[in-house]
N, C-alpha and C. Protein backbone atom coordinates (compact mmCIF):
# COMPACT_ATOMS: atom_id res chain seq x y z
N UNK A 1 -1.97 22.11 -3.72
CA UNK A 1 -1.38 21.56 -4.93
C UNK A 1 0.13 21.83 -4.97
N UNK A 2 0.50 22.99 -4.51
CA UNK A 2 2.13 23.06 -4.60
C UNK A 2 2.85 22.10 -3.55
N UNK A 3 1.87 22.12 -2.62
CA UNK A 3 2.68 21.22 -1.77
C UNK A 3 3.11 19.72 -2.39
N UNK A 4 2.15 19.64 -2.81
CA UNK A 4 2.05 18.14 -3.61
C UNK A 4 3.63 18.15 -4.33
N UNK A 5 3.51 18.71 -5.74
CA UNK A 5 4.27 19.13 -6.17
C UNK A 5 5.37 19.26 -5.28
N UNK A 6 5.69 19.77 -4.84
CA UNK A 6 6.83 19.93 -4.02
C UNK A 6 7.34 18.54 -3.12
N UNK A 7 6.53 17.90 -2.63
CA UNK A 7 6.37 16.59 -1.99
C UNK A 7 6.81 15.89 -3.51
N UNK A 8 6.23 15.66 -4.81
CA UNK A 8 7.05 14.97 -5.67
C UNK A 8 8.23 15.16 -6.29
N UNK A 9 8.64 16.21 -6.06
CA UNK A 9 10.08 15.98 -6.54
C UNK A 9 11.30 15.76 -5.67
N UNK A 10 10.45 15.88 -4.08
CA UNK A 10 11.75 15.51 -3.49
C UNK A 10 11.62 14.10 -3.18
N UNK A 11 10.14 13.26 -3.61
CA UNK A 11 10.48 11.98 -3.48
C UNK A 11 11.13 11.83 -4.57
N UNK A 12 11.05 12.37 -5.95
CA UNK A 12 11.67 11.78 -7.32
C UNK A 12 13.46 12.12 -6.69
N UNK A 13 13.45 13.05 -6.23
CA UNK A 13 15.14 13.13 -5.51
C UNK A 13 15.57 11.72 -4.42
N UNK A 14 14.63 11.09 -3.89
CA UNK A 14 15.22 10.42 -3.07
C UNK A 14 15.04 8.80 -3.49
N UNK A 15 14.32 8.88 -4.78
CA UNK A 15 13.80 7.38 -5.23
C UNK A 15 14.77 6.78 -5.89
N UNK A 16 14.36 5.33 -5.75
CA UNK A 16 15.10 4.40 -6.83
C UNK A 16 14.55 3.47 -7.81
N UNK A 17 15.14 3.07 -8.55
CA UNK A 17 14.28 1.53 -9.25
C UNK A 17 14.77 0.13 -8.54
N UNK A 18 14.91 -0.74 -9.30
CA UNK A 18 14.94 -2.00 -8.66
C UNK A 18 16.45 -2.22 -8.19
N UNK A 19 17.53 -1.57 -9.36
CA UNK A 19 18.89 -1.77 -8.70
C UNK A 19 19.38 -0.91 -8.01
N UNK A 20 18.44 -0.04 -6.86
CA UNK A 20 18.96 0.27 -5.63
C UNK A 20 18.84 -0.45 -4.64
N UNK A 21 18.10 -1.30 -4.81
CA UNK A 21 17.53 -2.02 -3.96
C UNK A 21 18.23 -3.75 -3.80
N UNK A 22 18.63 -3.72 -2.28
CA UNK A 22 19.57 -5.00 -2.09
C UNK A 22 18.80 -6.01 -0.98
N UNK A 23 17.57 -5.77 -0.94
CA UNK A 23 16.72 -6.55 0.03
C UNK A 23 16.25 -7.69 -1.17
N UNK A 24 16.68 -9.09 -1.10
CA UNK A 24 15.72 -10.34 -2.02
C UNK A 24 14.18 -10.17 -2.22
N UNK A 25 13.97 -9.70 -1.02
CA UNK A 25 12.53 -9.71 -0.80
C UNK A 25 11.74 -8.64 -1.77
N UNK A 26 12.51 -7.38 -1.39
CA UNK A 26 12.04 -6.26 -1.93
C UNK A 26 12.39 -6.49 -3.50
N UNK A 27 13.53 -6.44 -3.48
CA UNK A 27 14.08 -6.95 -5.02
C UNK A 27 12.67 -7.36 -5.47
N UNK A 28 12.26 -8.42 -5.20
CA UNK A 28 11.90 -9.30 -6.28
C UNK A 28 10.08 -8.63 -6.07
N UNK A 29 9.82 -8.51 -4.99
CA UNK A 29 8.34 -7.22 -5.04
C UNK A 29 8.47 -6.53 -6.29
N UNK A 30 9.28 -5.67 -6.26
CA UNK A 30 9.59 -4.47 -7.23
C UNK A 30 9.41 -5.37 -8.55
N UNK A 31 10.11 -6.36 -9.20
CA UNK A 31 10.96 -6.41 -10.24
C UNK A 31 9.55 -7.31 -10.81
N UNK A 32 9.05 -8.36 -9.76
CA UNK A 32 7.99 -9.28 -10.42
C UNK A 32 6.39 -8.72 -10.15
N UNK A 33 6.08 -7.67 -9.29
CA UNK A 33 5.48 -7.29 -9.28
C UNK A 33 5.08 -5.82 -9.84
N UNK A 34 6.16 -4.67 -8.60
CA UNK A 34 5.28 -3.35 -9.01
C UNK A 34 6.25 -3.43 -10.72
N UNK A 35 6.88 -3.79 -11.03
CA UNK A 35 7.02 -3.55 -12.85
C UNK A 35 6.52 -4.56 -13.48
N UNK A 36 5.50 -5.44 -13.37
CA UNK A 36 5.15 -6.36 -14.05
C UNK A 36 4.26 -5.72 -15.11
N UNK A 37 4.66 -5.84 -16.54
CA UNK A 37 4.36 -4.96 -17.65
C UNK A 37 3.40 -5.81 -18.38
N UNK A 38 3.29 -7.27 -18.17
CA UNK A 38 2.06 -8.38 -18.71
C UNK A 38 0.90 -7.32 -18.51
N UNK A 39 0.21 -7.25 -19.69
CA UNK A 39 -1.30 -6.97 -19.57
C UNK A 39 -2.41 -7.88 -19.33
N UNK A 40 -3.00 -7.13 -18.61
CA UNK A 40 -4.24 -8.45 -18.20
C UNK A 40 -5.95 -7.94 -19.10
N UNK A 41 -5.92 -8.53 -19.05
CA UNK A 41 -7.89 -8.00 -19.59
C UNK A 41 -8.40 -7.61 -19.07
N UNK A 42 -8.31 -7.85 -17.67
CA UNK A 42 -9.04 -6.87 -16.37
C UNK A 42 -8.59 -5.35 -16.27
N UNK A 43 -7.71 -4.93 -16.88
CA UNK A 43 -7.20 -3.19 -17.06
C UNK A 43 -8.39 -2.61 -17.61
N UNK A 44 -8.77 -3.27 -18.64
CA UNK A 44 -10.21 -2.22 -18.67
C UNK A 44 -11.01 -2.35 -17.94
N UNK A 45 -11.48 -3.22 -17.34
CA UNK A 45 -12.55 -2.83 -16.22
C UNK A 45 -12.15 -2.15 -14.85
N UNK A 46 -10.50 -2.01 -14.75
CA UNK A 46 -10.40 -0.89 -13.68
C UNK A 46 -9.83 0.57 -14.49
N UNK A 47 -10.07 0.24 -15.76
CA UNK A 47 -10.08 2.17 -15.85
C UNK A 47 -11.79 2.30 -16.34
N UNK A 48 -12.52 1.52 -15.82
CA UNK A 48 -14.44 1.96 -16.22
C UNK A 48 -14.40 1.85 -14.39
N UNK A 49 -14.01 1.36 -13.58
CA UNK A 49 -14.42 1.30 -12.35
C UNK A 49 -13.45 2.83 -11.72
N UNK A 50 -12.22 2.96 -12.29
CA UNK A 50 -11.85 4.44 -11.73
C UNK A 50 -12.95 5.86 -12.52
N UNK A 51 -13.57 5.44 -13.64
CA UNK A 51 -14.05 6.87 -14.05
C UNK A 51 -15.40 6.56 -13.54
N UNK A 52 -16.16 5.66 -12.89
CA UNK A 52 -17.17 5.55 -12.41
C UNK A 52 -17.36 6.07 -11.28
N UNK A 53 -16.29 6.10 -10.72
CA UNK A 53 -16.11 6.56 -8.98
C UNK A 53 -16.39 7.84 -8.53
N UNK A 54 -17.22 8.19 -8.34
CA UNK A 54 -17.39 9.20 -7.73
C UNK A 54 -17.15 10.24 -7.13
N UNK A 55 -16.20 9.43 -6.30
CA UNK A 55 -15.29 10.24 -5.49
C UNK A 55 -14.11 10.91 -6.14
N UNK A 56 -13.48 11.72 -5.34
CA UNK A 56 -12.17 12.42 -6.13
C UNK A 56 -10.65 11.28 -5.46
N UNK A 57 -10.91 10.55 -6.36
CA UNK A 57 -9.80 9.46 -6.06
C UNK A 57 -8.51 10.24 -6.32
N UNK A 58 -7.29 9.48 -5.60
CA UNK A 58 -5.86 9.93 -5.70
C UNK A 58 -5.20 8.89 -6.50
N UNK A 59 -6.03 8.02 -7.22
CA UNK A 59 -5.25 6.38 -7.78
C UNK A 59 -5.24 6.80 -9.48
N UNK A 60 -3.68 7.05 -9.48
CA UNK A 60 -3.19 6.65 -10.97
C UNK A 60 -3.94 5.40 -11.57
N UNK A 61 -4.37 5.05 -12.71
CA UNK A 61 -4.50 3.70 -13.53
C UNK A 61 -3.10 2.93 -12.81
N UNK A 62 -1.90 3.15 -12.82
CA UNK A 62 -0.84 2.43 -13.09
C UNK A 62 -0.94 2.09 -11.22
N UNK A 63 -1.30 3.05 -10.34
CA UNK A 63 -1.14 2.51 -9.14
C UNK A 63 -2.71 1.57 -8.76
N UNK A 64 -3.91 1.84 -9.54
CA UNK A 64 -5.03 0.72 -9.42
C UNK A 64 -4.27 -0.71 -9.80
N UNK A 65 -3.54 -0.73 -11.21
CA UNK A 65 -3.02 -1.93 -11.69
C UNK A 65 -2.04 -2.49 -10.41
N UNK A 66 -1.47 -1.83 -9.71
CA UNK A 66 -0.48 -2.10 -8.88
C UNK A 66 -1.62 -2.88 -7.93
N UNK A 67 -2.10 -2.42 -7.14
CA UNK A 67 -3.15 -2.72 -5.96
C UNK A 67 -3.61 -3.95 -6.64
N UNK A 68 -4.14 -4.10 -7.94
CA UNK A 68 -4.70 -5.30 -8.02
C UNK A 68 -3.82 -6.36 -8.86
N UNK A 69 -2.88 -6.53 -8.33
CA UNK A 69 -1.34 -7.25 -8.31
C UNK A 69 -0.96 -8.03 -7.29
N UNK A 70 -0.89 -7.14 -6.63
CA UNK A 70 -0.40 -7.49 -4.94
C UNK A 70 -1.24 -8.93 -4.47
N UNK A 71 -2.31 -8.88 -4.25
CA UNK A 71 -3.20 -10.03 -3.71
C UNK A 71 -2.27 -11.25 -4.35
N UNK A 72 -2.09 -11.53 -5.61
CA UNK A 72 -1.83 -12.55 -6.13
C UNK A 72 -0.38 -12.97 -5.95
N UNK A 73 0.63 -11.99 -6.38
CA UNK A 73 1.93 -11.83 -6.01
C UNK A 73 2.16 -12.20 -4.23
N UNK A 74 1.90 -12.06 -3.47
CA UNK A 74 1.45 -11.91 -1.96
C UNK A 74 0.80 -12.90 -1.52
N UNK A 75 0.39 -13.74 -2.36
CA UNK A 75 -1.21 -15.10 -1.91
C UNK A 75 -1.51 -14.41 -0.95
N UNK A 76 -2.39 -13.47 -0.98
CA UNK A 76 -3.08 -12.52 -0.25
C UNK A 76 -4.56 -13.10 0.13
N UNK A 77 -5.36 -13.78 1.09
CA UNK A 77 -6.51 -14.47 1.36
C UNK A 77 -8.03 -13.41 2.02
N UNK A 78 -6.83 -12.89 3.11
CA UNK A 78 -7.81 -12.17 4.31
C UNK A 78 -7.49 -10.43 3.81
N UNK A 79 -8.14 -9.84 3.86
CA UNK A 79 -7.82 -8.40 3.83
C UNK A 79 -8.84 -7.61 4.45
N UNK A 80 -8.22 -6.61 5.18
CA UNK A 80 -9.19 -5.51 5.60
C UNK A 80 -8.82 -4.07 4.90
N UNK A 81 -10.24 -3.72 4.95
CA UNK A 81 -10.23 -2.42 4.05
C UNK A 81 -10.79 -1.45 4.95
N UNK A 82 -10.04 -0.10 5.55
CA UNK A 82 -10.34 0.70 6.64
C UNK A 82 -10.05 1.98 5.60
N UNK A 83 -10.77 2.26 5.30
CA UNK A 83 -11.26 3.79 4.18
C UNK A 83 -12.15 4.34 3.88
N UNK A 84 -12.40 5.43 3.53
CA UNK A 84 -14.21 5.65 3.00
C UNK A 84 -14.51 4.92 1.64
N UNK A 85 -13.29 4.58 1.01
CA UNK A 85 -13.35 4.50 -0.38
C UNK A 85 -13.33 2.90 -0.64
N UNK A 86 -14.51 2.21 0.16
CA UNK A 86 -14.50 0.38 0.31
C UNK A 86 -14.62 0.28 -1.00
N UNK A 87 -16.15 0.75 -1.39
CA UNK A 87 -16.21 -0.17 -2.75
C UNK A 87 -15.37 0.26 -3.80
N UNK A 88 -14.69 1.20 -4.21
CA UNK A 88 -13.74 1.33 -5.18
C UNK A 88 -12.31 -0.13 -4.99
N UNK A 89 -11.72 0.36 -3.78
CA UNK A 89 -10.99 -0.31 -3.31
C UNK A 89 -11.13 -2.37 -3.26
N UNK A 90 -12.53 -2.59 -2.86
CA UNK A 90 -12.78 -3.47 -2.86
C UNK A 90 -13.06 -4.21 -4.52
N UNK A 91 -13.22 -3.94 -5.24
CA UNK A 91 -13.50 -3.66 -6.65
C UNK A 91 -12.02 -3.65 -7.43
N UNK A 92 -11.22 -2.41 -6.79
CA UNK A 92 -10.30 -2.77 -7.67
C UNK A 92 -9.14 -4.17 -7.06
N UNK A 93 -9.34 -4.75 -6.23
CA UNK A 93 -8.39 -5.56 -5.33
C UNK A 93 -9.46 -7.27 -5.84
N UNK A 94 -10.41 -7.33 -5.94
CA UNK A 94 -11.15 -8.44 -6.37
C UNK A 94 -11.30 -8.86 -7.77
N UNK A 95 -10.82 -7.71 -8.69
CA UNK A 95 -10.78 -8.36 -9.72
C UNK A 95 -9.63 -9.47 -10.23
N UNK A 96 -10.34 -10.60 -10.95
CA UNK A 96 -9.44 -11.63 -10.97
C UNK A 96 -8.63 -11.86 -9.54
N UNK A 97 -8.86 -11.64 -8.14
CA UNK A 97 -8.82 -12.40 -6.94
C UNK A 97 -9.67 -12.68 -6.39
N UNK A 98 -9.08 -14.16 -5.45
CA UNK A 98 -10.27 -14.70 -4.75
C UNK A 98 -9.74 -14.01 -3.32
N UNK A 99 -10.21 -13.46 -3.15
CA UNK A 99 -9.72 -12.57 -1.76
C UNK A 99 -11.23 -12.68 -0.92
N UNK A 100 -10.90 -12.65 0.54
CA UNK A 100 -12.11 -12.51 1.58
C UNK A 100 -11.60 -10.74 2.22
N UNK A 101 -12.94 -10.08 1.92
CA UNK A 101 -12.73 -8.74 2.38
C UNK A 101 -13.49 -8.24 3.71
N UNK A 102 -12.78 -7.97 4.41
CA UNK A 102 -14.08 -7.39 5.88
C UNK A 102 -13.64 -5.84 5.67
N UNK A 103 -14.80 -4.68 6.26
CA UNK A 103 -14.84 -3.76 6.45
C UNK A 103 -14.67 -3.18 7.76
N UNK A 104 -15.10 -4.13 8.65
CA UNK A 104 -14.97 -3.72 9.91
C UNK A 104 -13.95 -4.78 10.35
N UNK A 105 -12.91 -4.82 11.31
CA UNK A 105 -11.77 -5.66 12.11
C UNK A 105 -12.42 -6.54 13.17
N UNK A 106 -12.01 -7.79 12.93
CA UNK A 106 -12.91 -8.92 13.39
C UNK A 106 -11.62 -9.01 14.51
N UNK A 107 -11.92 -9.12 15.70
CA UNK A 107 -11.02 -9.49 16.92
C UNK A 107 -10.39 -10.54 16.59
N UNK A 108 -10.39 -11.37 16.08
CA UNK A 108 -9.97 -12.63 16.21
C UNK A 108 -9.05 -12.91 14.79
N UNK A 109 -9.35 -11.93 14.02
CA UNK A 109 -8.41 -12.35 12.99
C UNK A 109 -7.03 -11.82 12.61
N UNK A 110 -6.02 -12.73 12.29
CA UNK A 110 -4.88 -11.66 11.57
C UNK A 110 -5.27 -11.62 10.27
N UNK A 111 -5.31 -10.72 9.30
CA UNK A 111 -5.10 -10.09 7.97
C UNK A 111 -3.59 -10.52 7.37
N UNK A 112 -4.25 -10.59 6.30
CA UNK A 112 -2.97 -10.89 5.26
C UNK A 112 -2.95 -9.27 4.84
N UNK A 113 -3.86 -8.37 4.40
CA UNK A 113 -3.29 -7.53 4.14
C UNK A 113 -4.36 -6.59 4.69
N UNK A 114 -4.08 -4.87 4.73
CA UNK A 114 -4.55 -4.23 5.25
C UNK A 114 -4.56 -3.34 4.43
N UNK A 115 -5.59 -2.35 4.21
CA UNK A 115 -5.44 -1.42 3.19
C UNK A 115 -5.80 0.04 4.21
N UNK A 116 -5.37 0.92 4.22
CA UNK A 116 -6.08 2.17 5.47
C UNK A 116 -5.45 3.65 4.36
N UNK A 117 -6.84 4.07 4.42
CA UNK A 117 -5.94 5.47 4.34
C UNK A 117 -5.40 6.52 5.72
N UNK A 118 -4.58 6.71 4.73
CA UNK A 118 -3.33 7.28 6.12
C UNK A 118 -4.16 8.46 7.24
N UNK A 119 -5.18 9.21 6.44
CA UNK A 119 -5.66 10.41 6.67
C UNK A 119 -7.01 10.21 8.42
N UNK A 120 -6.91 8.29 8.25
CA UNK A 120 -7.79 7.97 9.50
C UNK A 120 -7.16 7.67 10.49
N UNK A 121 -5.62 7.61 10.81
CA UNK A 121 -4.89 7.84 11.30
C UNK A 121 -4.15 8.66 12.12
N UNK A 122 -4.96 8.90 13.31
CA UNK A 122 -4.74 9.93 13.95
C UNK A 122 -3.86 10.18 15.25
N UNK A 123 -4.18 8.62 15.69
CA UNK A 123 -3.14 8.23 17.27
C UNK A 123 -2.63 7.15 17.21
N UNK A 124 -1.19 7.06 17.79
CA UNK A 124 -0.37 5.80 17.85
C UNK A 124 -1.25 4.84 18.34
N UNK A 125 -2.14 5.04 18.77
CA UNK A 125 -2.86 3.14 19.40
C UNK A 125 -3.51 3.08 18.35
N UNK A 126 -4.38 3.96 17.43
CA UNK A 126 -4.31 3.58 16.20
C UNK A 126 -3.75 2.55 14.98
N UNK A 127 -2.53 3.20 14.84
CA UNK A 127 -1.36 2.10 14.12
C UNK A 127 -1.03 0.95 15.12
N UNK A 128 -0.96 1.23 16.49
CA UNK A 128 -0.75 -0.17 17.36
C UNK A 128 -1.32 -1.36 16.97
N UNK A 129 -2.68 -0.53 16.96
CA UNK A 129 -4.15 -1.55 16.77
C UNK A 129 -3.62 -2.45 15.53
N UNK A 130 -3.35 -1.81 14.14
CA UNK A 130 -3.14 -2.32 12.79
C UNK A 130 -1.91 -3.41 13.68
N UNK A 131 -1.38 -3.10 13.80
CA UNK A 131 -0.17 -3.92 14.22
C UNK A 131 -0.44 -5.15 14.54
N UNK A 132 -1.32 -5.50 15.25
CA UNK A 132 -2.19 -6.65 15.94
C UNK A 132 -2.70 -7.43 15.25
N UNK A 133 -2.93 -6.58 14.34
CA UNK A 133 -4.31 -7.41 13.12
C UNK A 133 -2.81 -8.16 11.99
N UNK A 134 -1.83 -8.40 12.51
CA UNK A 134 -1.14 -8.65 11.56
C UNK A 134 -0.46 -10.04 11.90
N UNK A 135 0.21 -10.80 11.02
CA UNK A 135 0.99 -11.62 10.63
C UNK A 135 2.57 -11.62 10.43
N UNK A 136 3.52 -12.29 10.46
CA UNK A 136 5.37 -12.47 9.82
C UNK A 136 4.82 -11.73 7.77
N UNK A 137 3.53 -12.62 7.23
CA UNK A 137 3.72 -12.03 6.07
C UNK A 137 2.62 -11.55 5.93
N UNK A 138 2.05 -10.32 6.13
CA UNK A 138 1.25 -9.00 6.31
C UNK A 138 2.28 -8.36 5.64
N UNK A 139 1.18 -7.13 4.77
CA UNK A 139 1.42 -5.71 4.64
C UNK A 139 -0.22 -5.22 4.54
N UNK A 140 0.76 -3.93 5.23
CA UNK A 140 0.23 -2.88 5.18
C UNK A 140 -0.09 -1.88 4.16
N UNK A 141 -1.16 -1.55 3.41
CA UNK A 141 -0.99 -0.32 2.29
C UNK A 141 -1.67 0.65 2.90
N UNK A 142 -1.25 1.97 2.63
CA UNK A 142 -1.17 3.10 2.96
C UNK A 142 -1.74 4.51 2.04
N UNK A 143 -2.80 4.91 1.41
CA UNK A 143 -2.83 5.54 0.64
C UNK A 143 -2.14 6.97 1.48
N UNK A 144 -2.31 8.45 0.32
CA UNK A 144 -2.12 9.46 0.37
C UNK A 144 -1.23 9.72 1.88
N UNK A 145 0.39 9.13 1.62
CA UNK A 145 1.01 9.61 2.18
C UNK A 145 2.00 10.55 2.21
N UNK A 146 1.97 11.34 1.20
CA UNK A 146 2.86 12.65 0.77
C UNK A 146 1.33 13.86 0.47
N UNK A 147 0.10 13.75 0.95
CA UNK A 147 -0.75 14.21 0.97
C UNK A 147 -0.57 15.58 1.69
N UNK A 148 -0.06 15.70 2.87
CA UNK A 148 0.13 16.85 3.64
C UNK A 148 1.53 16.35 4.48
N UNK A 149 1.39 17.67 5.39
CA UNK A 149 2.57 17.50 6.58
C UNK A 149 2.32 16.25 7.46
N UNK A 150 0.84 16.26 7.50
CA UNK A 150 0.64 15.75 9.11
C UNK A 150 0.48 14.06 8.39
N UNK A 151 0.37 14.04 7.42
CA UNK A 151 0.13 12.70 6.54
C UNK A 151 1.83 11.80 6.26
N UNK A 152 2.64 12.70 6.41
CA UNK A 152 4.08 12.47 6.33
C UNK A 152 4.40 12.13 7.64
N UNK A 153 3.92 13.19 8.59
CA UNK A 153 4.56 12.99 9.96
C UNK A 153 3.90 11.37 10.28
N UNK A 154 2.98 11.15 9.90
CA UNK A 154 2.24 9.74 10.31
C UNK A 154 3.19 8.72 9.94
N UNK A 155 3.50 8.87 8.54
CA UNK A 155 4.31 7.66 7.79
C UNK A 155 5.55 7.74 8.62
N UNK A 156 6.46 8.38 8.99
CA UNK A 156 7.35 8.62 9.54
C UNK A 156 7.19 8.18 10.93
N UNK A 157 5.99 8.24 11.79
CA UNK A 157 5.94 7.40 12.77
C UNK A 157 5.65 6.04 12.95
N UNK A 158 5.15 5.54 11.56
CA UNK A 158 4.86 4.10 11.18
C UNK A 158 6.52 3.60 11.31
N UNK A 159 7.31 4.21 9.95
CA UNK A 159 8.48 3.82 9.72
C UNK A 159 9.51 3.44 10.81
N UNK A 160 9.25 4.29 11.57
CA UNK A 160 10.28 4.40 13.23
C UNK A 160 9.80 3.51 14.18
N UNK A 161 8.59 2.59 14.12
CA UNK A 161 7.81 1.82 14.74
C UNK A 161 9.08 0.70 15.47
N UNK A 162 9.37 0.29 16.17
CA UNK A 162 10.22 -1.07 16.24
C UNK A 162 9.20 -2.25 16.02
N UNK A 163 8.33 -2.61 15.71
CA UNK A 163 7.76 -3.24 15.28
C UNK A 163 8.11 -3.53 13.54
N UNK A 164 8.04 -2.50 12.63
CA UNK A 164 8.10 -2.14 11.25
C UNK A 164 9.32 -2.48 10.94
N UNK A 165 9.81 -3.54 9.83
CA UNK A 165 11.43 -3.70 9.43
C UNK A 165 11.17 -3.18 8.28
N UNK A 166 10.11 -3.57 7.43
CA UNK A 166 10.53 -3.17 5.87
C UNK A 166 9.01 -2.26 5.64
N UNK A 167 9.68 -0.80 5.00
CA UNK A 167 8.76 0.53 4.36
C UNK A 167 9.43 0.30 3.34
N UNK A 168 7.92 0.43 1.95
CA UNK A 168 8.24 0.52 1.06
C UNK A 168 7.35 1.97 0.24
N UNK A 169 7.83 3.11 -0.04
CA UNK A 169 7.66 4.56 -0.54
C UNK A 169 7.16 4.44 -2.00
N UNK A 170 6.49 4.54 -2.57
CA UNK A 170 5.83 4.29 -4.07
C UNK A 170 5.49 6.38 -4.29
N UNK A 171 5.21 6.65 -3.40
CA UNK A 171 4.38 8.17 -3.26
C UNK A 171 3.09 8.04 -3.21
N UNK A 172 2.12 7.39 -4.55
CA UNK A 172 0.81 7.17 -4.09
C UNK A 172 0.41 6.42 -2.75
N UNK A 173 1.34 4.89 -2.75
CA UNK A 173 1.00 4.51 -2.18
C UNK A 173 2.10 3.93 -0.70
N UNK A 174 2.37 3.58 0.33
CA UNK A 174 3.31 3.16 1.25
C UNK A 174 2.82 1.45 1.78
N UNK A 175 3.69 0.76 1.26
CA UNK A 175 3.86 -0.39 2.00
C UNK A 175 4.47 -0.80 3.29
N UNK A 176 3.72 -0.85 4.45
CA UNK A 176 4.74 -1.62 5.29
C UNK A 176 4.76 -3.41 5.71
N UNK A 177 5.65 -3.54 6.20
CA UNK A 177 5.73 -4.66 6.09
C UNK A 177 6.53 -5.55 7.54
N UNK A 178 6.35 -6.37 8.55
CA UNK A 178 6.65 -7.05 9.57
C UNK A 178 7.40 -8.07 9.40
N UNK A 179 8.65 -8.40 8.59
CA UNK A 179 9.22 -9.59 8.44
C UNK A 179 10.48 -9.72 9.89
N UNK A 180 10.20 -10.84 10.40
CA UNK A 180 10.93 -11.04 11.54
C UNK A 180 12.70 -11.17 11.31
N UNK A 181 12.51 -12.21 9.78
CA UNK A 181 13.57 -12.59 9.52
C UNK A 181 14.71 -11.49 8.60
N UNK A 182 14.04 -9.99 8.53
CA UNK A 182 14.77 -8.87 7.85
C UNK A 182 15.41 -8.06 8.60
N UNK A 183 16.32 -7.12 8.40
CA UNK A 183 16.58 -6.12 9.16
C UNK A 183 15.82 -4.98 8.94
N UNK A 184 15.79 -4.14 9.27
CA UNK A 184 14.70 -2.78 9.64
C UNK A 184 15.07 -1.65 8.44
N UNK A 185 14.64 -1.87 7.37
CA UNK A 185 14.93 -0.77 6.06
C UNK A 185 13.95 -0.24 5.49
N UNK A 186 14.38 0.95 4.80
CA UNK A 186 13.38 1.76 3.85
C UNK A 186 13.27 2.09 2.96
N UNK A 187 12.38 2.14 2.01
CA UNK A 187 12.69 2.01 0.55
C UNK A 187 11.48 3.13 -0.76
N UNK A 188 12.64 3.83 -1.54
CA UNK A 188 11.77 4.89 -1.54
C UNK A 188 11.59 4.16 -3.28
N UNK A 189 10.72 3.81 -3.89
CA UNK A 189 10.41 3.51 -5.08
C UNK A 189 9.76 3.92 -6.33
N UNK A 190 10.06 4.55 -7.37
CA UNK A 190 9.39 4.53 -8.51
C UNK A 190 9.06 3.47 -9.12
N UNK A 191 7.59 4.14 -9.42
CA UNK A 191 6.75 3.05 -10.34
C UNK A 191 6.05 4.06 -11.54
């Protein structure tokens, strides 16, 4: 727990809001998405689907609302979900989307988006692999990456990828992202 703690305030030291940020792309992620303050009707059924869960989830309400944003913001179609935590995940990402979800990685497909927790992440052919399964407009989400050391050291080898132009730092959660047409930046964000 202290570590945690300690891990949040030096992201709150290194974060920004939307006007640090000089990427269009990112800009407008941030500004129309992760702050999009419209309430939807579906918020209550993902704070009855987070206290139902079983598990000892790491998902703020405000970062579930985030996750089930993205699909739509993103025209998000294909997604893979590589976690223990499918049906939460799958649940909170389907409400109000028409999304196609696989659990297991179909050879043949690229993903629009990818969801992994960081913690199954153990070897660079690992993240290679994700790499493959991807698209120009793919992302990547990333849970519990300020979780530990070795959970940091991971993100940090994602980030350094030459493959990877745009990381986006939330704390709960890490976006990456493959745009051909960007230069290679990083972005540490409050939400």
């Amino acid at each position: 727990m202290l570590f945690r703690t300690k891990a949040y305030f030096k992201f709150l030291f290194k974060s920004t809001n939307q006007h640090g940020v000089h990427s269009p792309f990112v800009y407008n992620l941030v500004t129309k998405c992760f702050y999009n303050t419209k309430e939807k009707t579906i918020y209550s059924t993902l704070k009855s689907i987070l206290k139902k869960s079983d598990h000892k989830t790491e998902f703020k309400y405000r970062t579930a609302k985030l996750l089930n944003r993205i699909p739509s913001y993103l025209e998000i179609k294909k997604v893979l979900i590589h976690t223990n935590y499918t049906d939460v995940i799958t649940q909170i990402l389907t409400l109000d989307n028409t999304i196609l979800i696989d659990k297991i990685a179909d050879n043949k497909k690229e993903y629009d988006m990818i969801y992994v927790d960081i913690n199954q992440l153990q070897h660079p052919q690992e993240i290679e692999a994700l790499f493959i399964k991807m698209h120009n407009n793919s992302v990547i989400i990333l849970n519990s990456i300020w979780e530990s050391e070795s959970t940091i050291a991971v993100w940090n080898q994602i980030k350094e990828n030459s493959k990877v132009t745009v990381t986006i730092d939330t704390f709960y959660l890490g976006f990456v992202f493959i745009r051909t047409e960007q230069a290679k930046e990083h972005f540490t964000i409050r939400i």
